[in-house]
PDB file of N, CA and C in Angstrom:
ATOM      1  N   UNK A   1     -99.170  67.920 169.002  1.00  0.00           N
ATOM      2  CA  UNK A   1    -100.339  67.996 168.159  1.00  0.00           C
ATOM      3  C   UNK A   1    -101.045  69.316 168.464  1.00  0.00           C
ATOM      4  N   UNK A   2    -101.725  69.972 167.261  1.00  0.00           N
ATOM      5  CA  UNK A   2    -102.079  71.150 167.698  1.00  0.00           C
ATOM      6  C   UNK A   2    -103.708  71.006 167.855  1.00  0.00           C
ATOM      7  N   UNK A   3    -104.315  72.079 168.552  1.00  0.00           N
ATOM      8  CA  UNK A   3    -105.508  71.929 169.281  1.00  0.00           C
ATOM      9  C   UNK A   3    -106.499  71.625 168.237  1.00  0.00           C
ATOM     10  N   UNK A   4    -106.239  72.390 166.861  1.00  0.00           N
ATOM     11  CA  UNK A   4    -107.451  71.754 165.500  1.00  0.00           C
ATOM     12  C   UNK A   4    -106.924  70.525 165.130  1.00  0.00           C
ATOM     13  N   UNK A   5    -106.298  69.553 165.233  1.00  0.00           N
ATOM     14  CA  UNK A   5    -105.958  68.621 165.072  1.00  0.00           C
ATOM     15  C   UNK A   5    -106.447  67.674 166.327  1.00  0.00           C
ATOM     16  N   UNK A   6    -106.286  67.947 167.309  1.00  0.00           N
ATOM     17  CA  UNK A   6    -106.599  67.208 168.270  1.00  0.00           C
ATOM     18  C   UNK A   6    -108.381  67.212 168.402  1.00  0.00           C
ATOM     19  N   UNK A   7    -108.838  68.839 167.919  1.00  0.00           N
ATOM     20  CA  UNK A   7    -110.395  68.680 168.209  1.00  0.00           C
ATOM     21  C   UNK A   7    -111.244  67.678 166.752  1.00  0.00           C
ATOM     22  N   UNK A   8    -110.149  67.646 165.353  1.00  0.00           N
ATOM     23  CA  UNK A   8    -110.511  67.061 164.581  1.00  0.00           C
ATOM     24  C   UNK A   8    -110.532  65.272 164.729  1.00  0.00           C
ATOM     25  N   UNK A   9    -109.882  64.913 165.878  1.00  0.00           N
ATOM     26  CA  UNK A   9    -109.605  63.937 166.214  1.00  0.00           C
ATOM     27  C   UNK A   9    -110.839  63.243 166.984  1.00  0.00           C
ATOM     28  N   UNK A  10    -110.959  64.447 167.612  1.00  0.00           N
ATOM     29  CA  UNK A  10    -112.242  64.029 168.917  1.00  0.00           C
ATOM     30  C   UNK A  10    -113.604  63.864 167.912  1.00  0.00           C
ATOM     31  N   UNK A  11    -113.870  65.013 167.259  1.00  0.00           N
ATOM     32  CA  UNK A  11    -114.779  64.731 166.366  1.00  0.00           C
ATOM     33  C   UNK A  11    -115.171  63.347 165.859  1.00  0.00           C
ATOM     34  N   UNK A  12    -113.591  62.921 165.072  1.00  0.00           N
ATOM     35  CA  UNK A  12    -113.849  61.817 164.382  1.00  0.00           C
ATOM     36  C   UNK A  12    -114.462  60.764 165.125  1.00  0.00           C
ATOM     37  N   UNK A  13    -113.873  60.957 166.372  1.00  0.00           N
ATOM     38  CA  UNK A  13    -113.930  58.991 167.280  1.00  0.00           C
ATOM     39  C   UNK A  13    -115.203  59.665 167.688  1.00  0.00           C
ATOM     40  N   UNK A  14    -116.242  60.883 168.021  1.00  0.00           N
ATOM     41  CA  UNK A  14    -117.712  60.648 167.758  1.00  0.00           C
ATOM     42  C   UNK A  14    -118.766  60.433 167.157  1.00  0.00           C
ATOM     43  N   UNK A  15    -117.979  61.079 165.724  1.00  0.00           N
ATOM     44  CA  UNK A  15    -119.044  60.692 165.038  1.00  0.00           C
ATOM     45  C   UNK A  15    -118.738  59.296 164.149  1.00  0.00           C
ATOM     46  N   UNK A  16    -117.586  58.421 164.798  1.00  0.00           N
ATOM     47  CA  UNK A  16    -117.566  56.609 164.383  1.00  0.00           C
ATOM     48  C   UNK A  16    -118.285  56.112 165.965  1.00  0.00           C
ATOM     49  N   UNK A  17    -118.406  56.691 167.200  1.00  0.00           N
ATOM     50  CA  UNK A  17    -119.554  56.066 167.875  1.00  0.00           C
ATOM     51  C   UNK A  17    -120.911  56.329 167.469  1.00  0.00           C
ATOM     52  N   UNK A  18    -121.096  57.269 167.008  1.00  0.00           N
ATOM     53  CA  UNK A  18    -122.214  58.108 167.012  1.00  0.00           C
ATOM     54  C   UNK A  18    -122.718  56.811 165.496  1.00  0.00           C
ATOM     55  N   UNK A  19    -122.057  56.344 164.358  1.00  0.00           N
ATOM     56  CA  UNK A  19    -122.528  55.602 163.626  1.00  0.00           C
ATOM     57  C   UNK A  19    -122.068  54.364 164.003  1.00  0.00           C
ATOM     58  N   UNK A  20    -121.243  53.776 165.224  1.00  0.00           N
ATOM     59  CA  UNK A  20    -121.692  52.457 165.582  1.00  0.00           C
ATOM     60  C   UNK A  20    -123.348  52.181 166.037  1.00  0.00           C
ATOM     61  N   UNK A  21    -123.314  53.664 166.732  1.00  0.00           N
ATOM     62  CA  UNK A  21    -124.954  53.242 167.230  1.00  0.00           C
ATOM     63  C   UNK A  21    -125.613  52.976 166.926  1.00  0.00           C
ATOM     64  N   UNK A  22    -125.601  54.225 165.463  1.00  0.00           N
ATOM     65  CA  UNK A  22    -126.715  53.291 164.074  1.00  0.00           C
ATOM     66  C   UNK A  22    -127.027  52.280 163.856  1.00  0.00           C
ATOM     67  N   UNK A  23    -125.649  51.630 163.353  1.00  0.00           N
ATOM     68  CA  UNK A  23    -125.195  50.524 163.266  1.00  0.00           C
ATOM     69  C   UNK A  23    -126.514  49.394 163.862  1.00  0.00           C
ATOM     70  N   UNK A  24    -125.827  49.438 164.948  1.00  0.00           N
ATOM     71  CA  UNK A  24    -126.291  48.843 166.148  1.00  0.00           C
ATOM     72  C   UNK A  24    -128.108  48.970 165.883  1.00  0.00           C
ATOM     73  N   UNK A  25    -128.721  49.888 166.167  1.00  0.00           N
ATOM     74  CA  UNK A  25    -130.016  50.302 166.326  1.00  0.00           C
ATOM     75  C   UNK A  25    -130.486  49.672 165.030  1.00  0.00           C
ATOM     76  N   UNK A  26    -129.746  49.742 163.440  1.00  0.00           N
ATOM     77  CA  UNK A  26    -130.384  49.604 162.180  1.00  0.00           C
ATOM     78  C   UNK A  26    -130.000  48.034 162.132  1.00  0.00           C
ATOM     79  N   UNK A  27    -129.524  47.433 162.772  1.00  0.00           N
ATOM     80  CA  UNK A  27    -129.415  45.431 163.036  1.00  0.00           C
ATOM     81  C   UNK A  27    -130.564  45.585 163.417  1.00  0.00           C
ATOM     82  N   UNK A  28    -130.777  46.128 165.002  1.00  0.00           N
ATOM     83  CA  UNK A  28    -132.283  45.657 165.783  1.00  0.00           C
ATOM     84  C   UNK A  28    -133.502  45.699 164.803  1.00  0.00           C
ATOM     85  N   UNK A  29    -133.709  46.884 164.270  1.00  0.00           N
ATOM     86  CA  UNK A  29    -134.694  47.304 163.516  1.00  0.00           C
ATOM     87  C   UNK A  29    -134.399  46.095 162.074  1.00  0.00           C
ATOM     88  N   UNK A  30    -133.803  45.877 161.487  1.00  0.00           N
ATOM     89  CA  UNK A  30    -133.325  44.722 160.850  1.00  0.00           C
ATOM     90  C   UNK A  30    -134.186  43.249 160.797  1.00  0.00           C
ATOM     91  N   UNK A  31    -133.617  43.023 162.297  1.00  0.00           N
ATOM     92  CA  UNK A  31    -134.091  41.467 163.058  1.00  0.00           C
ATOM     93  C   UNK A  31    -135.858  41.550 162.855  1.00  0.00           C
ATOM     94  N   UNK A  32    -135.829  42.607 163.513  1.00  0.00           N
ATOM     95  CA  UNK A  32    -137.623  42.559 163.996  1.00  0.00           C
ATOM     96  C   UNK A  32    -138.268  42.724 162.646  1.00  0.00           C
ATOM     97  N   UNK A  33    -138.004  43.063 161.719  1.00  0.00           N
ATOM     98  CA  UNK A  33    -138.497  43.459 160.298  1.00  0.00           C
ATOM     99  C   UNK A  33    -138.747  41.979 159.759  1.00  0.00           C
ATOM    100  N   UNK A  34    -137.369  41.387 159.608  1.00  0.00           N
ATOM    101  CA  UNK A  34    -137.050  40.169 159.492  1.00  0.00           C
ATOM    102  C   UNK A  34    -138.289  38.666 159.872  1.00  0.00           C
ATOM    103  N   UNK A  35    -138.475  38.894 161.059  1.00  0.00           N
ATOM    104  CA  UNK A  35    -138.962  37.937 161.904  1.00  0.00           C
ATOM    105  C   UNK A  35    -140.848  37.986 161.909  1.00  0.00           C
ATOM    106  N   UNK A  36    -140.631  39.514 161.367  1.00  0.00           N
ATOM    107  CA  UNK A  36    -142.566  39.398 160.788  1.00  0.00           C
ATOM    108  C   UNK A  36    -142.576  39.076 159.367  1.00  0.00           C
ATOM    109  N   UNK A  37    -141.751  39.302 158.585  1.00  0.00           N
ATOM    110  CA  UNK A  37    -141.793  38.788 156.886  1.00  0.00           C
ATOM    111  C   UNK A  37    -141.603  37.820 157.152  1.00  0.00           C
ATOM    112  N   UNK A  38    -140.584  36.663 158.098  1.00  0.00           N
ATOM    113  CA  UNK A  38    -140.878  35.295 158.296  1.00  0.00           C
ATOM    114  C   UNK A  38    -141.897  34.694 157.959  1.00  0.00           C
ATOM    115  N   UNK A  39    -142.260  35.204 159.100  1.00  0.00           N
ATOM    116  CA  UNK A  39    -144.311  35.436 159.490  1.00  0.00           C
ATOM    117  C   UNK A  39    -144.866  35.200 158.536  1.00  0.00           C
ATOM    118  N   UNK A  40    -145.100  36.420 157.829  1.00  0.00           N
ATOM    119  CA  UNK A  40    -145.806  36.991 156.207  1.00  0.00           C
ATOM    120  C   UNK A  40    -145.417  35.457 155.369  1.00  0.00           C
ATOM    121  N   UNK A  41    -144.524  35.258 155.494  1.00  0.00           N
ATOM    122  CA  UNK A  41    -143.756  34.303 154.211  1.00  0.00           C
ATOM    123  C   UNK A  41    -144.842  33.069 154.519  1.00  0.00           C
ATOM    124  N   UNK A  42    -144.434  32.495 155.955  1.00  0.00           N
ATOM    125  CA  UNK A  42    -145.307  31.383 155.941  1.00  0.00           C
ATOM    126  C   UNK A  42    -146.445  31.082 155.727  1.00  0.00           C
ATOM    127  N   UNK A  43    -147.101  32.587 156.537  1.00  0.00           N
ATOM    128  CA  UNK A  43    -149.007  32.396 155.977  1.00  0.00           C
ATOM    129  C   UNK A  43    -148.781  32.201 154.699  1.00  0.00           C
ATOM    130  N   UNK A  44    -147.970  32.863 153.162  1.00  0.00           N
ATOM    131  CA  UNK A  44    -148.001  32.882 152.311  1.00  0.00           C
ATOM    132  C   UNK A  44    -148.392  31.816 152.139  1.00  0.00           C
ATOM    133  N   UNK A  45    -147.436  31.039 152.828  1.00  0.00           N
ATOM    134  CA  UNK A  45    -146.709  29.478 151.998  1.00  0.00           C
ATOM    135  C   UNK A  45    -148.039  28.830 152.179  1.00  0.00           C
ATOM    136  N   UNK A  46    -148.697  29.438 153.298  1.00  0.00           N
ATOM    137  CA  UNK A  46    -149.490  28.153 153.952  1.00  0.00           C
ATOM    138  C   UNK A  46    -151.300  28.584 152.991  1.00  0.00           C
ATOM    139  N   UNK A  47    -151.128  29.419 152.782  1.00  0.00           N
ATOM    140  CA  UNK A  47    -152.278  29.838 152.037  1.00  0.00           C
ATOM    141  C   UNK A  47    -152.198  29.553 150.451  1.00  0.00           C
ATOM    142  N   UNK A  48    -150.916  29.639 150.301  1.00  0.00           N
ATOM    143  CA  UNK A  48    -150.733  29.151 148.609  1.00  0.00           C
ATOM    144  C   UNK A  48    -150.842  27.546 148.702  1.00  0.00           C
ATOM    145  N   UNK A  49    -150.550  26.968 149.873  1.00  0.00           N
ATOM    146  CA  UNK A  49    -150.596  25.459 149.634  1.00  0.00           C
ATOM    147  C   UNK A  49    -151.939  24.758 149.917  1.00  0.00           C
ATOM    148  N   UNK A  50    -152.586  26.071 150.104  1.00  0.00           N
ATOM    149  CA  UNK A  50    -154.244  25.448 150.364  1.00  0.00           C
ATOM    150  C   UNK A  50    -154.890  25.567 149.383  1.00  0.00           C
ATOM    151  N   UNK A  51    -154.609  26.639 148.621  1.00  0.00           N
ATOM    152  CA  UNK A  51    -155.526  27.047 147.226  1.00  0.00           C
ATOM    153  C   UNK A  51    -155.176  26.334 145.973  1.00  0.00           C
ATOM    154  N   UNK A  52    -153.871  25.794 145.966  1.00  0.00           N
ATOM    155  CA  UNK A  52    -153.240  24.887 145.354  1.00  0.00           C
ATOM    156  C   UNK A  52    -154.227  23.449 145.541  1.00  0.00           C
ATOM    157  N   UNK A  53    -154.720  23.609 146.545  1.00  0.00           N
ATOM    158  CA  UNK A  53    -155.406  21.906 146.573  1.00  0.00           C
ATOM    159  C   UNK A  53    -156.618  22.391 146.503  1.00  0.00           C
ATOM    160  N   UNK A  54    -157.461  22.505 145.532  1.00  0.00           N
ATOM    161  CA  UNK A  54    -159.345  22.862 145.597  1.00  0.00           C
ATOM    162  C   UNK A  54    -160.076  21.438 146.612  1.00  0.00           C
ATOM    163  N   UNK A  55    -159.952  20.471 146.232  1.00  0.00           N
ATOM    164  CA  UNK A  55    -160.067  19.564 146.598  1.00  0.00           C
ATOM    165  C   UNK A  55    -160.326  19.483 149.066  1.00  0.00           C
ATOM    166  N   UNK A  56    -159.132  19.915 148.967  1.00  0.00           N
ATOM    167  CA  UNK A  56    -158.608  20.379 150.342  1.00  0.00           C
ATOM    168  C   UNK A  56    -159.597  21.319 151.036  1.00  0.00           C
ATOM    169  N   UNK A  57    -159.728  22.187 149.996  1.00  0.00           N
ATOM    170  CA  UNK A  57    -161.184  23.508 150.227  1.00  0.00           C
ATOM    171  C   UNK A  57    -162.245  22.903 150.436  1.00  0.00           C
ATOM    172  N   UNK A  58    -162.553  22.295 149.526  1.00  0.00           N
ATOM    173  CA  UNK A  58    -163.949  21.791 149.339  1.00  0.00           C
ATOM    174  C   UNK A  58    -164.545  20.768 150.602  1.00  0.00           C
ATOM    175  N   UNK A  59    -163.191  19.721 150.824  1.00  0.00           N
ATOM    176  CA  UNK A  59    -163.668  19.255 151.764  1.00  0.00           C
ATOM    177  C   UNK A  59    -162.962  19.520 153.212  1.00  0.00           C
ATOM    178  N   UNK A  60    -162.662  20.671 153.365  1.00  0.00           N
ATOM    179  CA  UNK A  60    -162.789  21.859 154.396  1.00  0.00           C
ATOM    180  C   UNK A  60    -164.317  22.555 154.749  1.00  0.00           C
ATOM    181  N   UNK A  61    -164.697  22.909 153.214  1.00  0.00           N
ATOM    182  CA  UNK A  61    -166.130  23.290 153.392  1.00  0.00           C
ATOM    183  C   UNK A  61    -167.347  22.910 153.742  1.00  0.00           C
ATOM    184  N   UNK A  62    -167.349  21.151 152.999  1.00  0.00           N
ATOM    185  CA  UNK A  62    -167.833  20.761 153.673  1.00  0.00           C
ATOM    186  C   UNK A  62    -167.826  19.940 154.893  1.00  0.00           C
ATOM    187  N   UNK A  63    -166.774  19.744 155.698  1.00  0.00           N
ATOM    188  CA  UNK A  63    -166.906  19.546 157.029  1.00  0.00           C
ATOM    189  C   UNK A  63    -167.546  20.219 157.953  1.00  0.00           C
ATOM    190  N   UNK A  64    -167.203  21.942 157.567  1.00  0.00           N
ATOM    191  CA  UNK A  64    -167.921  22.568 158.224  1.00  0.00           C
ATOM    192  C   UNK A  64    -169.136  22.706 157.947  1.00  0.00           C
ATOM    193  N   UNK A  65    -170.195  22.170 156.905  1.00  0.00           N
ATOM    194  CA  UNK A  65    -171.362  22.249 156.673  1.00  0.00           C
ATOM    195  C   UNK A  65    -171.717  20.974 157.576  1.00  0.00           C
ATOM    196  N   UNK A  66    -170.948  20.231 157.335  1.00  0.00           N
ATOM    197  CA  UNK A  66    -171.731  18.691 158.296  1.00  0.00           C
ATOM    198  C   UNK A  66    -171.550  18.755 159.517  1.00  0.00           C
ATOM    199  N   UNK A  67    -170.835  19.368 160.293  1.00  0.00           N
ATOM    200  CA  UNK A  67    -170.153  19.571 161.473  1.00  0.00           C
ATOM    201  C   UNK A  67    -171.548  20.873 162.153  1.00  0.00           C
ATOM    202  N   UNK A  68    -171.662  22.067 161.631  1.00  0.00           N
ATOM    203  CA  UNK A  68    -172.369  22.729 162.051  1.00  0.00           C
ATOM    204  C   UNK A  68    -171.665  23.865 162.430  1.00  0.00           C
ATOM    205  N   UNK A  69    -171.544  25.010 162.538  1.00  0.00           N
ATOM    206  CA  UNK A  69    -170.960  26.280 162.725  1.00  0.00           C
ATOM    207  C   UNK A  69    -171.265  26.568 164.455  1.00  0.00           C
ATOM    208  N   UNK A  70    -172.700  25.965 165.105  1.00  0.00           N
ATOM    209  CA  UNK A  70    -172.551  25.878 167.046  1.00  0.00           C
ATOM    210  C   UNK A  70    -171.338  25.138 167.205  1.00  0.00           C
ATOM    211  N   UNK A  71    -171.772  23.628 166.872  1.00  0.00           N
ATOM    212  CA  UNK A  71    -170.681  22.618 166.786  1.00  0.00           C
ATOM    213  C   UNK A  71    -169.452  23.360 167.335  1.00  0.00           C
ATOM    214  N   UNK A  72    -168.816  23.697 165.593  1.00  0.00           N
ATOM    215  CA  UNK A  72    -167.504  24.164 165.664  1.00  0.00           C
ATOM    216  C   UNK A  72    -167.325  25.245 166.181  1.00  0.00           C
ATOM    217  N   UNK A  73    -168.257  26.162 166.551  1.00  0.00           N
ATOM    218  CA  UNK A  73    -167.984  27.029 167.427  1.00  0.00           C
ATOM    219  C   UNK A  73    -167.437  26.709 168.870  1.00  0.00           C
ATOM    220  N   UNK A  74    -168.381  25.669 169.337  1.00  0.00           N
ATOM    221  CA  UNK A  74    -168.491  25.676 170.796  1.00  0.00           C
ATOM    222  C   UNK A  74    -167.006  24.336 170.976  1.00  0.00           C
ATOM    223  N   UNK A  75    -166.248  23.678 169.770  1.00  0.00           N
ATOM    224  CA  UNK A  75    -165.115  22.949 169.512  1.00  0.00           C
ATOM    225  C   UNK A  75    -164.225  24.453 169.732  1.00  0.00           C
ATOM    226  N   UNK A  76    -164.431  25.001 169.137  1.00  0.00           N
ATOM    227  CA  UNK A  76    -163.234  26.502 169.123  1.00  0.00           C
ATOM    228  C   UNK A  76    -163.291  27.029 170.889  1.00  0.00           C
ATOM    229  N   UNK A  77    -164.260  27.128 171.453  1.00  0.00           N
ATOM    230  CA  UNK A  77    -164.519  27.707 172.403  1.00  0.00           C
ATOM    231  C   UNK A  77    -163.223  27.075 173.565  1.00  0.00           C
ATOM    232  N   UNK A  78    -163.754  25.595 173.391  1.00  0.00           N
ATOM    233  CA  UNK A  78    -163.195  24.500 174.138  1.00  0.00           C
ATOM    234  C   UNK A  78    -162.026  24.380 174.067  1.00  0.00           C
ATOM    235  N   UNK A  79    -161.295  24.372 172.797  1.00  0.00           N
ATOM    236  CA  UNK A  79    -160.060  24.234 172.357  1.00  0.00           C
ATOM    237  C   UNK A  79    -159.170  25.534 173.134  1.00  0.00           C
ATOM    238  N   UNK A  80    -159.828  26.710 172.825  1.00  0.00           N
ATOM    239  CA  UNK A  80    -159.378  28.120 173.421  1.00  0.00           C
ATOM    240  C   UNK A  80    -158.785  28.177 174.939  1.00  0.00           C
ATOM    241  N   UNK A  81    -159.900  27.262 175.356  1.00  0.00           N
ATOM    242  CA  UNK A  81    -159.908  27.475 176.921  1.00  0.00           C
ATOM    243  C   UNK A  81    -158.947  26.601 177.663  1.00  0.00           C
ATOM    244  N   UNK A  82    -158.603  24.868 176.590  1.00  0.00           N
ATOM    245  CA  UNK A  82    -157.340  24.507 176.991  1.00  0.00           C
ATOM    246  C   UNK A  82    -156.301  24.506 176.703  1.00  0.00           C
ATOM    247  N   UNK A  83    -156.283  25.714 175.524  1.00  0.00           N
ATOM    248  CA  UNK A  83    -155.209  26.186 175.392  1.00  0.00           C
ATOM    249  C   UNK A  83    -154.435  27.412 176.361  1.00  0.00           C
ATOM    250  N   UNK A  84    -155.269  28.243 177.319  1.00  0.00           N
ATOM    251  CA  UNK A  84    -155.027  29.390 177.860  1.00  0.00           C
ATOM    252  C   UNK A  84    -155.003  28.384 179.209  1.00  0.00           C
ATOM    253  N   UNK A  85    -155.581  27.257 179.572  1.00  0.00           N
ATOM    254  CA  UNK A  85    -155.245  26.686 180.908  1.00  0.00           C
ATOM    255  C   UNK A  85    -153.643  25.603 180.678  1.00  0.00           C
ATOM    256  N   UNK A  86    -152.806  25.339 179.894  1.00  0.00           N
ATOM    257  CA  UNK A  86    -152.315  24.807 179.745  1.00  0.00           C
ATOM    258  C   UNK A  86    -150.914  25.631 179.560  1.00  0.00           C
ATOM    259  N   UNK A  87    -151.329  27.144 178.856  1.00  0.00           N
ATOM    260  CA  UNK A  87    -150.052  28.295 179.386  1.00  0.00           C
ATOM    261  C   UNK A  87    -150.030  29.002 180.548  1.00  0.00           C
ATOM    262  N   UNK A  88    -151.179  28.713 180.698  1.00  0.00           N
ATOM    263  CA  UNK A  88    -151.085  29.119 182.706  1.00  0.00           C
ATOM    264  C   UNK A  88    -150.497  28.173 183.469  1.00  0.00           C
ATOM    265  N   UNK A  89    -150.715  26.992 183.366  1.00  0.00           N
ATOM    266  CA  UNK A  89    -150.132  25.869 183.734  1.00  0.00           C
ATOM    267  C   UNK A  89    -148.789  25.630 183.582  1.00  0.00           C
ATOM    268  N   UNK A  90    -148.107  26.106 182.396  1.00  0.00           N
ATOM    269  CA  UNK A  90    -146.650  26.075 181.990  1.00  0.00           C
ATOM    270  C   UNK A  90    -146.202  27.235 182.623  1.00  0.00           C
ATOM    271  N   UNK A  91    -146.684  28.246 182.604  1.00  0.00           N
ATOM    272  CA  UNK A  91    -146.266  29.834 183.357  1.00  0.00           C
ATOM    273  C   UNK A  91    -145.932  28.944 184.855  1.00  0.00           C
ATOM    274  N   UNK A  92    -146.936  28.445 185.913  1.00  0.00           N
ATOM    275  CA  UNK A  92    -146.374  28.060 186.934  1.00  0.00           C
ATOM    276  C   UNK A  92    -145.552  27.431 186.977  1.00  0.00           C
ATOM    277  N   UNK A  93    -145.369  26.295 186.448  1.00  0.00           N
ATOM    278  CA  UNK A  93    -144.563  25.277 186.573  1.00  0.00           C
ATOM    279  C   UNK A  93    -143.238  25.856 186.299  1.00  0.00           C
ATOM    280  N   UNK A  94    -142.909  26.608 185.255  1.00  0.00           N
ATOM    281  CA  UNK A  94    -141.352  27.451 184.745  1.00  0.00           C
ATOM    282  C   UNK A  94    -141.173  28.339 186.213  1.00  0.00           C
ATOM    283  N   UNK A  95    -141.760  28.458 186.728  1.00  0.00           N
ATOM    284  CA  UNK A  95    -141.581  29.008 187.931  1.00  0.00           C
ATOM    285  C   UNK A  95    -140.484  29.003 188.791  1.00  0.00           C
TER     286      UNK A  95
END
């Protein structure tokens, strides 16, 4: 084999690694794209299936009028706090 043949050779098998990598890199970039439009999709879903029910709104709205905005604040507060002691709690335990 002569040496432009052999360097045309070498070429080739780099630049088919050189676009496996792509390859490779444009899956990853792919997945992760993927997995936030998931995301996107569901709030969709989950926001179209609320506005779809007025009814659902309304007495959403007013719960929170009867409930009180301290109320549900200081319910959010609470909720927050056993939620962050309960992944601390799982963090040890997976330990």
């Amino acid at each position: 084999m002569n040496l432009r043949a052999r360097q045309l050779a070498e070429k080739r098998r780099d630049l088919q690694q050189c676009c496996e990598l792509q390859r490779h890199q444009v899956a990853q970039l792919t997945a992760s794209i993927e997995t936030r439009l998931a995301l996107v999709d569901r709030l969709v879903s989950a926001t179209s299936g609320i506005v779809n029910r007025p009814l659902l709104v309304l007495g959403g709205i007013a719960g929170l009028v009867l409930i009180g905005r301290w109320r549900l604040l200081r319910w959010v507060s609470h909720g927050a706090m056993v939620i962050a002691t309960a992944h601390k709690v799982r963090q040890l335990l997976a330990k």
